[in-house]
C-alpha atoms as a PDB file:
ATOM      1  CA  UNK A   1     -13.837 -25.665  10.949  1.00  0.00           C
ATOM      2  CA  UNK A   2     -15.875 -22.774  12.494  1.00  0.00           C
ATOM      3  CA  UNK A   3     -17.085 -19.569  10.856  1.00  0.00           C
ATOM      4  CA  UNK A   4     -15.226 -16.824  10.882  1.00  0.00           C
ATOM      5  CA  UNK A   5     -17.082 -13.066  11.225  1.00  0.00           C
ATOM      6  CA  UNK A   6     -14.328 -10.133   9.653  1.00  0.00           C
ATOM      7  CA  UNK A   7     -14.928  -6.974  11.412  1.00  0.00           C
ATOM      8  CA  UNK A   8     -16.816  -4.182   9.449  1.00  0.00           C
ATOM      9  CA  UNK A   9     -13.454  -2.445   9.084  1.00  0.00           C
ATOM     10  CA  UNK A  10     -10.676  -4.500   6.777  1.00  0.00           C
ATOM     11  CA  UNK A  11      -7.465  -2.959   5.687  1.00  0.00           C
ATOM     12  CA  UNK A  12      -5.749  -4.383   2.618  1.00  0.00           C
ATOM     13  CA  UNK A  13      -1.786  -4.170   3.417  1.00  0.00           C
ATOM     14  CA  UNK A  14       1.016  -4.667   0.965  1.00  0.00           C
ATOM     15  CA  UNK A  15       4.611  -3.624   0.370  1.00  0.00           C
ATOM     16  CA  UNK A  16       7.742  -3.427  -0.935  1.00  0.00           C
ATOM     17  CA  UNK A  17      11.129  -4.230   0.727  1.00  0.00           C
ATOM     18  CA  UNK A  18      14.866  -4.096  -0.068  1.00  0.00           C
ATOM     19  CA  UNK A  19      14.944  -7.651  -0.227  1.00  0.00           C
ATOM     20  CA  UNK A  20      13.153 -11.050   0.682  1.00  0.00           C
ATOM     21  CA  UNK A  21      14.779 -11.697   4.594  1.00  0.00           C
ATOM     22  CA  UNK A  22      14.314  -9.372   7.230  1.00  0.00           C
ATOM     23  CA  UNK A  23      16.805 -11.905   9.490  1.00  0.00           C
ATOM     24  CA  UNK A  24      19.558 -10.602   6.819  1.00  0.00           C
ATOM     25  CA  UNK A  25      18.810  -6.723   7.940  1.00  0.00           C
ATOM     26  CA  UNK A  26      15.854  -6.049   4.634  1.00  0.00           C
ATOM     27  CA  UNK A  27      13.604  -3.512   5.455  1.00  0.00           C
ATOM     28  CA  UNK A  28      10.487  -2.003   4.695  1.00  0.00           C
ATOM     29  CA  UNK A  29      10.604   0.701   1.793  1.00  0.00           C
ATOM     30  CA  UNK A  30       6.979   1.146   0.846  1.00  0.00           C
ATOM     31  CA  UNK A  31       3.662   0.792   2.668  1.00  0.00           C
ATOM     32  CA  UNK A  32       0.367   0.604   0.614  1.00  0.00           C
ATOM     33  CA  UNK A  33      -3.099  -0.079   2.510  1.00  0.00           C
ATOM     34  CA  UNK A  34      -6.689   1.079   1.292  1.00  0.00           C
ATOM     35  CA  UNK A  35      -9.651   0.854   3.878  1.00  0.00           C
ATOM     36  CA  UNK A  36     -12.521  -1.674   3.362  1.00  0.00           C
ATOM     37  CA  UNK A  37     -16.024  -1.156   5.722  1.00  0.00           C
ATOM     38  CA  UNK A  38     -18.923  -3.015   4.817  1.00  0.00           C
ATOM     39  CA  UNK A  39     -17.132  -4.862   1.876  1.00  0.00           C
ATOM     40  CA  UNK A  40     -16.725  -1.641   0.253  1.00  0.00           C
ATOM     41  CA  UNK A  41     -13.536   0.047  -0.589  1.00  0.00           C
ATOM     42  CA  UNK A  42     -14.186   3.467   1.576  1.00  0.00           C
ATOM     43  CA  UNK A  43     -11.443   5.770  -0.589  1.00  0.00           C
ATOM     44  CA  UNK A  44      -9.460   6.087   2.385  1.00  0.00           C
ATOM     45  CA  UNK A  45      -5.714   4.772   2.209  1.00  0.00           C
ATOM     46  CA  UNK A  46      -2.225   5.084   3.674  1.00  0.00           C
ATOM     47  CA  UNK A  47       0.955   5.148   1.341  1.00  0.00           C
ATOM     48  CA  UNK A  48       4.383   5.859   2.347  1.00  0.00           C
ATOM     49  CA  UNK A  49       7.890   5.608   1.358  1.00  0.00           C
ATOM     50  CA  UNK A  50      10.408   5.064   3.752  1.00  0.00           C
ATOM     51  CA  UNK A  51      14.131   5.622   3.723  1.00  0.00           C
ATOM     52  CA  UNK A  52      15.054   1.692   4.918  1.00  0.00           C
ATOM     53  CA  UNK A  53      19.251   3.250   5.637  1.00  0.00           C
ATOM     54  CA  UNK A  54      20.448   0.364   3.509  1.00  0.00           C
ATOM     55  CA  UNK A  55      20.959  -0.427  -0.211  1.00  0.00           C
ATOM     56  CA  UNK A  56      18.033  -2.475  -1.955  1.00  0.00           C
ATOM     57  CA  UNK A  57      19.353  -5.234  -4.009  1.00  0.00           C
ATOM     58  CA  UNK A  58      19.309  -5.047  -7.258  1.00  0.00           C
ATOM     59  CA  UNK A  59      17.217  -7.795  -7.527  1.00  0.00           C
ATOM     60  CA  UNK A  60      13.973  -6.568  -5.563  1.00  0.00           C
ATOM     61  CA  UNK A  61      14.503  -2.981  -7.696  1.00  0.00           C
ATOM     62  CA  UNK A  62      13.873  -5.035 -10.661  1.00  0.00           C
ATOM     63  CA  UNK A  63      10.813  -6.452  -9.067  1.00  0.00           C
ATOM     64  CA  UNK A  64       8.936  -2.562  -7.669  1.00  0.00           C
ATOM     65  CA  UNK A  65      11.277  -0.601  -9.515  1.00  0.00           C
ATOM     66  CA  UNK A  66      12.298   1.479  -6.541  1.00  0.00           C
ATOM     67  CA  UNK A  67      15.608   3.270  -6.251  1.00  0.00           C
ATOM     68  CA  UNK A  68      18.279   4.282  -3.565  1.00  0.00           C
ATOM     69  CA  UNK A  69      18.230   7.499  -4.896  1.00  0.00           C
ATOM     70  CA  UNK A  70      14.331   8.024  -4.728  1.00  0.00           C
ATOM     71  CA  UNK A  71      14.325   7.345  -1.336  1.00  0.00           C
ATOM     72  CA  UNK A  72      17.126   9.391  -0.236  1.00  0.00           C
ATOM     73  CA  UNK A  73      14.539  12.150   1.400  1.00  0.00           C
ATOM     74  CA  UNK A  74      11.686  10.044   2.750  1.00  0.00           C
ATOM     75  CA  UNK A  75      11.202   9.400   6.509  1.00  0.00           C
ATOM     76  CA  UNK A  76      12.460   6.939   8.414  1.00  0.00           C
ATOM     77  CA  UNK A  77      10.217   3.985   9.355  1.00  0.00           C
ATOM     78  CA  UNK A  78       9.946   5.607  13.362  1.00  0.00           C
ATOM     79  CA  UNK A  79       9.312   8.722  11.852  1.00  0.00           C
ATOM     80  CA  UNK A  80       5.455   6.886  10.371  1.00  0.00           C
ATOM     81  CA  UNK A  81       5.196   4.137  12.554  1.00  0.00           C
ATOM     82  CA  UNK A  82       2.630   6.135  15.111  1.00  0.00           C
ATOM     83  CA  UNK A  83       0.412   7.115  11.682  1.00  0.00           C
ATOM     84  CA  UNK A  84       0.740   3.290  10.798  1.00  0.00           C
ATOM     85  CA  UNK A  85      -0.271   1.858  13.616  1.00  0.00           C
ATOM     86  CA  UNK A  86      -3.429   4.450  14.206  1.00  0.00           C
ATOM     87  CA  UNK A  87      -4.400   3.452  10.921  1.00  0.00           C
ATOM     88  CA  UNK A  88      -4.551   0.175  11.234  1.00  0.00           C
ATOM     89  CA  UNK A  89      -5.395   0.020  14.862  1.00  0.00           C
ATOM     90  CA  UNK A  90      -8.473  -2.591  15.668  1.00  0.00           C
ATOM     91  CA  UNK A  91      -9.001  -3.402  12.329  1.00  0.00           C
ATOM     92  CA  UNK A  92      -8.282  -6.643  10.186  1.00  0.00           C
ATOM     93  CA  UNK A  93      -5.631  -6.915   8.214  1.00  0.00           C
ATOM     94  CA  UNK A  94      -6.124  -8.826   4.511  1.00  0.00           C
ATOM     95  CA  UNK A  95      -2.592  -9.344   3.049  1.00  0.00           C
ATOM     96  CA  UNK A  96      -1.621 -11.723   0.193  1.00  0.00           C
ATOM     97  CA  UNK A  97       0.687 -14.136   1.522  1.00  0.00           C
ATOM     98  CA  UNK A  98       0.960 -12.396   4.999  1.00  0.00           C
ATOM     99  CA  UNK A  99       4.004 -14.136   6.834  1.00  0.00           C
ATOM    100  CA  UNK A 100       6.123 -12.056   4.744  1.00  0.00           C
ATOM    101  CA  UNK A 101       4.623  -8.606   5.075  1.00  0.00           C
ATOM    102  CA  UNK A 102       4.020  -9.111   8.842  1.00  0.00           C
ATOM    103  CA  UNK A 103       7.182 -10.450   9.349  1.00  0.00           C
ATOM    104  CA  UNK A 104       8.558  -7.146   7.916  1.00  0.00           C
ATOM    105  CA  UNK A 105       6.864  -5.520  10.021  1.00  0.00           C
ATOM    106  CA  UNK A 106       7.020  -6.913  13.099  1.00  0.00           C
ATOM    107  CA  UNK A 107      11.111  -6.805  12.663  1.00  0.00           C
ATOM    108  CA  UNK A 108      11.099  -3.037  11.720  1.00  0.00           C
ATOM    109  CA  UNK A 109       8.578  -2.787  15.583  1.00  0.00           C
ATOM    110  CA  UNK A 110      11.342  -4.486  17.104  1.00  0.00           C
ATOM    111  CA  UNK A 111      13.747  -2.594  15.914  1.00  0.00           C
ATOM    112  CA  UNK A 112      12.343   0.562  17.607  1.00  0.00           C
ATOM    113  CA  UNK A 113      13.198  -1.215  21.127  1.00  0.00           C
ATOM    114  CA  UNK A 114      10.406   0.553  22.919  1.00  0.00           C
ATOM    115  CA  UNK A 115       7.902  -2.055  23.353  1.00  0.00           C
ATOM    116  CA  UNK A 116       6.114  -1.188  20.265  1.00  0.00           C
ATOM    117  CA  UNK A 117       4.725  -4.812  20.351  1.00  0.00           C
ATOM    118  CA  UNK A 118       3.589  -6.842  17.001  1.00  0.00           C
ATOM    119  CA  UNK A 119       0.873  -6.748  14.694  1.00  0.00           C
ATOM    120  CA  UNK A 120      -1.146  -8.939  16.185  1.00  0.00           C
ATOM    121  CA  UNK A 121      -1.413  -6.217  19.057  1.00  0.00           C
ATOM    122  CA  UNK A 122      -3.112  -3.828  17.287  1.00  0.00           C
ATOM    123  CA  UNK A 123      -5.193  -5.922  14.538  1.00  0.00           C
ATOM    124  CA  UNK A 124      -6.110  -9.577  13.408  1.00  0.00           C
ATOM    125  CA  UNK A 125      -4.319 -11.128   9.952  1.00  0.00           C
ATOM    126  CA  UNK A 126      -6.149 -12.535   7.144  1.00  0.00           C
ATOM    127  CA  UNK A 127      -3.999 -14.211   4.508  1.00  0.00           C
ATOM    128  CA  UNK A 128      -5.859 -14.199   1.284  1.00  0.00           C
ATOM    129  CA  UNK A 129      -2.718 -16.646  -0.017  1.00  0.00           C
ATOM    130  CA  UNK A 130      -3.963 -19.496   2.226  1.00  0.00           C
ATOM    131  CA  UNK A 131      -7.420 -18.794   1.896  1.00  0.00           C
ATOM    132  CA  UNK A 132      -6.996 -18.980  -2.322  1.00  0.00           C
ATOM    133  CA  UNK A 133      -5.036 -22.539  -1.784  1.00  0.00           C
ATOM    134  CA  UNK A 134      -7.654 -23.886   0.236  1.00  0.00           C
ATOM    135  CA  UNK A 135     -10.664 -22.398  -2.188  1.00  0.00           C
ATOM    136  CA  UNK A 136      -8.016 -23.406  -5.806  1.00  0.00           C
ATOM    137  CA  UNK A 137      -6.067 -26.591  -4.424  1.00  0.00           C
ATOM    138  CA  UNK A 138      -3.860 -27.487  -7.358  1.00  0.00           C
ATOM    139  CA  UNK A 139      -3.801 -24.261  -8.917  1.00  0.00           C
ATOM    140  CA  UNK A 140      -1.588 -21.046  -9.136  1.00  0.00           C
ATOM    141  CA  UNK A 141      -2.634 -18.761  -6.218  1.00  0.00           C
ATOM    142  CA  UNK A 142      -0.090 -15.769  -6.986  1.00  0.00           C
ATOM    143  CA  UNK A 143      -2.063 -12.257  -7.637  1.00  0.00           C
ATOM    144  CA  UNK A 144      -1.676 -12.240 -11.091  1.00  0.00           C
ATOM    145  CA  UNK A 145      -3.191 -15.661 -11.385  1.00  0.00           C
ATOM    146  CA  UNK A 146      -6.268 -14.619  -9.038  1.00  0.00           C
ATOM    147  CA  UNK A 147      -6.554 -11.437 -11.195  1.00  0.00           C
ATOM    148  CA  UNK A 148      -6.792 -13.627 -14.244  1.00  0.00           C
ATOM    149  CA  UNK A 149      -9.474 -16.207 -12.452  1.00  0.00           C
ATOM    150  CA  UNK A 150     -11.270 -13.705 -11.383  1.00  0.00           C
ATOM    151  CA  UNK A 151     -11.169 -11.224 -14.425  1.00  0.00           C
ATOM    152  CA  UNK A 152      -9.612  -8.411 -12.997  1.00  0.00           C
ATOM    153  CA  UNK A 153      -7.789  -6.286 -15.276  1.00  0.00           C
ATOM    154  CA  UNK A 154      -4.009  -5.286 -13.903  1.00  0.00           C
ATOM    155  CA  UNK A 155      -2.627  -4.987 -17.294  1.00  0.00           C
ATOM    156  CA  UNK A 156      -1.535  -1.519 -15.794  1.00  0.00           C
ATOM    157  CA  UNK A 157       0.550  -2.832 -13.419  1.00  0.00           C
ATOM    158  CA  UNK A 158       4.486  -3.043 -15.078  1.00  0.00           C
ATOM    159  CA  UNK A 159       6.542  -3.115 -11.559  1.00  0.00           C
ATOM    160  CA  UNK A 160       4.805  -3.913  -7.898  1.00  0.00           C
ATOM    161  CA  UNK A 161       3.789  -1.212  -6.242  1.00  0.00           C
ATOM    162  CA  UNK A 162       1.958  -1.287  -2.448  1.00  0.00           C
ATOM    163  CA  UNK A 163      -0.690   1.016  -3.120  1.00  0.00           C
ATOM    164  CA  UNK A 164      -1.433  -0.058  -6.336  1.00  0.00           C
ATOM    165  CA  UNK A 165      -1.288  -4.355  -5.352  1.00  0.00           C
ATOM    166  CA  UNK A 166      -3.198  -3.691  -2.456  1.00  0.00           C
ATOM    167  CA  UNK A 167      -5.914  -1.897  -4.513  1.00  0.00           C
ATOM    168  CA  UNK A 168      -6.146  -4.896  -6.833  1.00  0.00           C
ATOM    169  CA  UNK A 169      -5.526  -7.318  -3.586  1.00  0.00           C
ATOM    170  CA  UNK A 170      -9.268  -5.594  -2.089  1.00  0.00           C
ATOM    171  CA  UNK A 171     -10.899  -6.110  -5.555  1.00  0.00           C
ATOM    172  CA  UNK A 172      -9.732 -10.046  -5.567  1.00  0.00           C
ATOM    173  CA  UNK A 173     -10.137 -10.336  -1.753  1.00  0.00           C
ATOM    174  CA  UNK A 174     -14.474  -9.169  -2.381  1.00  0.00           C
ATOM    175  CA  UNK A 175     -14.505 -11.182  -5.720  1.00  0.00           C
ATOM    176  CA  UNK A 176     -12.713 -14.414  -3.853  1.00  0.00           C
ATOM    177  CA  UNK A 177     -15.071 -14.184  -0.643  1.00  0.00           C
ATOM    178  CA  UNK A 178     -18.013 -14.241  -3.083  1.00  0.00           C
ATOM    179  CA  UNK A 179     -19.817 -11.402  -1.062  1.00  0.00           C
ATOM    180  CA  UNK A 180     -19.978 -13.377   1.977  1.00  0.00           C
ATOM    181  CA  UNK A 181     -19.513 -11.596   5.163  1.00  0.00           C
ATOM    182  CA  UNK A 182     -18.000 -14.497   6.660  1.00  0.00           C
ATOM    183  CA  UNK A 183     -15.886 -17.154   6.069  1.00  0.00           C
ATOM    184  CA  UNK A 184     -14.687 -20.534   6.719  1.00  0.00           C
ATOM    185  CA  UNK A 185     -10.848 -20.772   8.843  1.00  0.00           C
ATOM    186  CA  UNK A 186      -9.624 -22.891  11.122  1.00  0.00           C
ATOM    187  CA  UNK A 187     -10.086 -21.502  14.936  1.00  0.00           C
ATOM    188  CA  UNK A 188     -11.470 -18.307  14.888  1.00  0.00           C
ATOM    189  CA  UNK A 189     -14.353 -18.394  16.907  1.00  0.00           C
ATOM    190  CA  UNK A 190     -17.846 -18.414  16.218  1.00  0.00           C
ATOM    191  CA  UNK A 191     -20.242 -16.132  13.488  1.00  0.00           C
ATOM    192  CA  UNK A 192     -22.495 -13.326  15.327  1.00  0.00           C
ATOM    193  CA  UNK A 193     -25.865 -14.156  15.520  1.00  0.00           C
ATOM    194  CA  UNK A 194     -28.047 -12.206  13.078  1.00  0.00           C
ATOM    195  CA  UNK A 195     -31.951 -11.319  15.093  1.00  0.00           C
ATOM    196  CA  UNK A 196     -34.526 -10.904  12.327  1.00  0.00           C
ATOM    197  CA  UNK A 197     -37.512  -9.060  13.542  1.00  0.00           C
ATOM    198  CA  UNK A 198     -40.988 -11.024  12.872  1.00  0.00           C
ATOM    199  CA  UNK A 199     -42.842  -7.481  12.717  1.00  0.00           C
ATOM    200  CA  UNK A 200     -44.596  -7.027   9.119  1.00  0.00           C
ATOM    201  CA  UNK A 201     -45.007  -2.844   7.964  1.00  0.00           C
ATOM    202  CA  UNK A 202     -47.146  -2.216   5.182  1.00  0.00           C
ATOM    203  CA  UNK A 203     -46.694  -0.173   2.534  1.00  0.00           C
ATOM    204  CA  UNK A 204     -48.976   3.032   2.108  1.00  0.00           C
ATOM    205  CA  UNK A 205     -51.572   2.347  -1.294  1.00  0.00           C
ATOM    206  CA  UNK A 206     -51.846   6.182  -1.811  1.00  0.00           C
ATOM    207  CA  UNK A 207     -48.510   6.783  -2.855  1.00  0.00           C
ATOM    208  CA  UNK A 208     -46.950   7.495  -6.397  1.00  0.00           C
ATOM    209  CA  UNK A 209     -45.755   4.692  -8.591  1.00  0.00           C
ATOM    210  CA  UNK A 210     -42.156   3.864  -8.102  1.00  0.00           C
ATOM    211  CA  UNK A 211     -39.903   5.555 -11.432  1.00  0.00           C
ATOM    212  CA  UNK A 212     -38.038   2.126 -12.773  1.00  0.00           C
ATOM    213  CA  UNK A 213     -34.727   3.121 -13.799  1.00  0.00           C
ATOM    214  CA  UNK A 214     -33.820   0.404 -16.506  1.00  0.00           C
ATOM    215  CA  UNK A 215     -29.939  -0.859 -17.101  1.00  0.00           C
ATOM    216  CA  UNK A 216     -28.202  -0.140 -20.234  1.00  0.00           C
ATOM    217  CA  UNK A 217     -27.115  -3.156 -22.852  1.00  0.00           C
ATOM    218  CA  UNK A 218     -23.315  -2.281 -21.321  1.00  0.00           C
ATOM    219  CA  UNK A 219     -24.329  -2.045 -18.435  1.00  0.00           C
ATOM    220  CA  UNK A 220     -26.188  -5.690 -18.853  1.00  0.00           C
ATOM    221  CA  UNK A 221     -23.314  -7.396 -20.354  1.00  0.00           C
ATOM    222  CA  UNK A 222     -20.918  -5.916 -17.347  1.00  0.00           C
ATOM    223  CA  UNK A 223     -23.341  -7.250 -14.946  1.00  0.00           C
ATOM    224  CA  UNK A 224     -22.676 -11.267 -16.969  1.00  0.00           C
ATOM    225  CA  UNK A 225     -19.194 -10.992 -17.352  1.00  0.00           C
ATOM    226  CA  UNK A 226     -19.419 -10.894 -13.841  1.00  0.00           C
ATOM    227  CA  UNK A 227     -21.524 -13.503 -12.813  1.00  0.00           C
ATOM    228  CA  UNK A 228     -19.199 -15.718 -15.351  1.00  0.00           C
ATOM    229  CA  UNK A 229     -16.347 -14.759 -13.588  1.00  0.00           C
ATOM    230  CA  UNK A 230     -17.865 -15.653 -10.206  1.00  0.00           C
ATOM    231  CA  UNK A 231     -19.142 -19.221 -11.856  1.00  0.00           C
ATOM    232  CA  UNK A 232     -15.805 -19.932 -13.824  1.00  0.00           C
ATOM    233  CA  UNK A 233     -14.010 -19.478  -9.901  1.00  0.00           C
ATOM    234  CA  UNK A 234     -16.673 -21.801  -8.161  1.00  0.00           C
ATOM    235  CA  UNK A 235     -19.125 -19.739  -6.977  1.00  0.00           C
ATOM    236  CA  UNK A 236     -22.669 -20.584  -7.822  1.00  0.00           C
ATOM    237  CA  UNK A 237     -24.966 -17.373  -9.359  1.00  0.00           C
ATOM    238  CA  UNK A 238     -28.956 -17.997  -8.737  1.00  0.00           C
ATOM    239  CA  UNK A 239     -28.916 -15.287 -11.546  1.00  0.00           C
ATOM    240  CA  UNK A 240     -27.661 -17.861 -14.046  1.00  0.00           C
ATOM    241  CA  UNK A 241     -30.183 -20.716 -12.766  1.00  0.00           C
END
């Protein structure tokens, strides 16, 4: 296996769809992605709704929740595709069990007949599903059951929404990756080389005493939950030792 470097710009993808088979004619109704640089959520996002001109099955509504009717007034998918794909445009994609979001949207590109290309044109693909079976073999792997290893409270999260999973999808992507800013996968090249300088600089003596800003006793027992959070999923803490 070789190590893998993720660019300094991720974005977390998710959505929602009519139904589960974009070969039966399901399309896209909801794209949710927030922006990740320097494994740290930037604020930055794209949402949408789209109007997928087709009835969602009753059986996805009950899964997101989203209606017919709601979507009645919202764009068309060529209408956003151009925003989409500058959005996500040379960045890497991190998307819970990815064939099935890319493969949404790769059909709705092809649908536009215009040469619009696939995803893998515009950004790479990280699937945080196969990364989670190869860190938890044996285990459940589903985002509830990360959210749960990792201690990540989505108790506000009733129906499936894109924006709102692919929120909780960057906090257990950062918590999963153990701060590392790269990873282990199968055939993607080679890590950077980092160039440490050898040149010492020497504090001046003459200057005022630092002000130590001490941690609160919540603040301390935030800071071990999550250290036993990142020990209970593997990860080793030198904290702890």
């Amino acid at each position: 296996m070789d190590k893998r470097t993720f660019t300094n710009r991720l974005i977390v993808l998710d959505t929602e769809t009519t139904g589960l088979n974009p070969q039966e004619g399901h399309r896209i109704i909801e794209i949710g992605c927030v922006e990740v640089v320097n494994r740290r959520l930037t604020g930055k996002s794209f949402h949408v709704y789209i109007n997928p001109e087709r009835v969602i099955d009753a059986g996805a509504i009950e899964v997101h929740g989203i209606t017919n009717e709601f979507l009645t007034d919202k764009p068309t998918f060529d209408c956003i595709v151009e925003d989409f794909i500058a959005f996500i445009r040379g960045a890497e994609l991190v998307i819970h069990n990815a064939p099935f979001d890319v493969g949404f949207i790769n059909y709705e590109f092809s649908r536009l007949n215009n040469g619009t290309g696939t995803v893998t044109d515009y950004s790479k693909v990280f699937d945080t599903l196969t990364y989670a079976r190869k860190k938890h073999p044996g285990q459940r792997n589903s985002l509830d059951a990360l959210c749960k290893r990792y201690s990540i409270d989505n108790s506000h999260r009733e129906l499936h929404g894109a924006l709102l999973d692919a929120e909780i999808l960057a906090d257990v992507f950062l918590l999963m990756t153990g701060g590392q800013s790269s990873l282990l996968d199968e055939g993607q090249g080679r890590a950077e080389e980092v160039i440490v300088s050898s040149e010492v600089k020497y504090l001046s003596t003459d200057r005022p005493a630092l002000k130590v800003i001490r941690c609160t006793e919540e603040e301390l027992a935030e800071h071990q939950q999550r250290l036993e959070a990142i020990e209970k999923a593997g990860g080793v803490c030198i904290w702890n030792q």
